[in-house]
Protein backbone atom coordinates (compact mmCIF):
# COMPACT_ATOMS: atom_id res chain seq x y z
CA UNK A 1 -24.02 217.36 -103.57
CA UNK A 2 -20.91 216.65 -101.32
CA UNK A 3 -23.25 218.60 -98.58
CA UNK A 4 -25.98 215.79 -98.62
CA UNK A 5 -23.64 213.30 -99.03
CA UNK A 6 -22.19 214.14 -95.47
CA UNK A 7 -25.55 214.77 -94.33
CA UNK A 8 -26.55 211.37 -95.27
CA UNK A 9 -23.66 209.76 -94.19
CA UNK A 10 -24.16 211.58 -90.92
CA UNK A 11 -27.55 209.92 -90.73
CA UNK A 12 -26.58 206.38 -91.62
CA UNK A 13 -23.88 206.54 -88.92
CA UNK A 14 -26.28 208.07 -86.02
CA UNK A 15 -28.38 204.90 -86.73
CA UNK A 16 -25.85 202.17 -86.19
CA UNK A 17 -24.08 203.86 -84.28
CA UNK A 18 -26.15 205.55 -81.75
CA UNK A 19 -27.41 202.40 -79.64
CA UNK A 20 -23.58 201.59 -78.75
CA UNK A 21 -22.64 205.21 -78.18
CA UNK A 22 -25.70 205.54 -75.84
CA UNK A 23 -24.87 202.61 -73.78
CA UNK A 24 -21.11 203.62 -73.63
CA UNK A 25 -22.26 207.46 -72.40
CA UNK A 26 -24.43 205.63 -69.55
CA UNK A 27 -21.52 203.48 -68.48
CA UNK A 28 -18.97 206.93 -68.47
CA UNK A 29 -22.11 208.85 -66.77
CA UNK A 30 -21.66 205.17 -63.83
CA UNK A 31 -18.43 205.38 -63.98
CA UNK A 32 -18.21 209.07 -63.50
CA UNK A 33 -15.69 209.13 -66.42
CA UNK A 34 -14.33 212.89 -67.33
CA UNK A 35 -12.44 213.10 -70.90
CA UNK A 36 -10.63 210.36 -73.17
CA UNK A 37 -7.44 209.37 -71.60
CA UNK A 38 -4.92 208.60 -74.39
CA UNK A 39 -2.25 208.36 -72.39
CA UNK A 40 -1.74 207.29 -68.57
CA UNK A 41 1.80 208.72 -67.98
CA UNK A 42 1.55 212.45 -67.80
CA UNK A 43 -1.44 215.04 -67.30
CA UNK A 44 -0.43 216.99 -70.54
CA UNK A 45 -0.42 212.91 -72.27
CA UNK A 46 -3.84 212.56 -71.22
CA UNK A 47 -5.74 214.41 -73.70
CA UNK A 48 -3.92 217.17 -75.98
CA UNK A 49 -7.47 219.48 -75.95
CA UNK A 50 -6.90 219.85 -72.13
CA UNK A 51 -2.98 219.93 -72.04
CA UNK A 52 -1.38 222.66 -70.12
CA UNK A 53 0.95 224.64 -72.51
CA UNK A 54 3.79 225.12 -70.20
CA UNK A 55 3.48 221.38 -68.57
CA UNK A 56 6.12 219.82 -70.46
CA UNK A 57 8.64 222.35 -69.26
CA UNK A 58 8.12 222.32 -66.11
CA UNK A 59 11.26 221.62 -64.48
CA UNK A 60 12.83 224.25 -67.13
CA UNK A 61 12.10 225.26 -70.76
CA UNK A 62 14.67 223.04 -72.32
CA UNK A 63 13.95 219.85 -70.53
CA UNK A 64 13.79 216.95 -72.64
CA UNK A 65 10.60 214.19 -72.71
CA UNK A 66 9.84 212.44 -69.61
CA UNK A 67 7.61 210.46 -71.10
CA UNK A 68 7.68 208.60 -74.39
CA UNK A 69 3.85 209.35 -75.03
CA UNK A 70 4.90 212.64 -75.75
CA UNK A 71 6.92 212.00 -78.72
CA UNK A 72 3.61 210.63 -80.10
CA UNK A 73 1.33 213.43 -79.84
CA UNK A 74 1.86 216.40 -81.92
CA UNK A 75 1.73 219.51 -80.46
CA UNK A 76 -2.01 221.37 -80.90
CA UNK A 77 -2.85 223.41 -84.08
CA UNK A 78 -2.92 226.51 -82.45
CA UNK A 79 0.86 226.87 -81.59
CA UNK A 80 2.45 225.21 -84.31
């Protein structure tokens, strides 16, 4: 039940939604857009799913924040 309830939902949601996300990936496709910036400050801010691991440290592995975006983003699910 749960299962076609998502599917459903899934449905719904590709109907209203799917004009505006189709004009948005046009203007990203003009624009020549890459990934979701979240942040502006740093390249490992930008977008976790593309951080560099080792980025943060890079001046040496106990260096505190540069930026406060950092502080903000969690580190990934795969090294916590």
């Amino acid at each position: 039940m749960a299962l076609a309830a998502a599917c459903g939902h899934a449905v719904i949601r590709q109907r209203t939604d799917g004009p505006g996300l189709e004009s948005l990936s046009r203007l990203g496709g003009q624009l020549a857009l890459t990934d979701l910036a979240l942040f502006t400050e740093a390249r490992y801010t930008r977008h976790p799913s593309q951080a560099d691991l080792h980025a943060p440290f890079q001046d040496h592995p106990s260096a505190l924040e540069h930026f406060p975006s950092g502080s903000f983003v969690p580190p990934p699910m795969r090294i916590q």
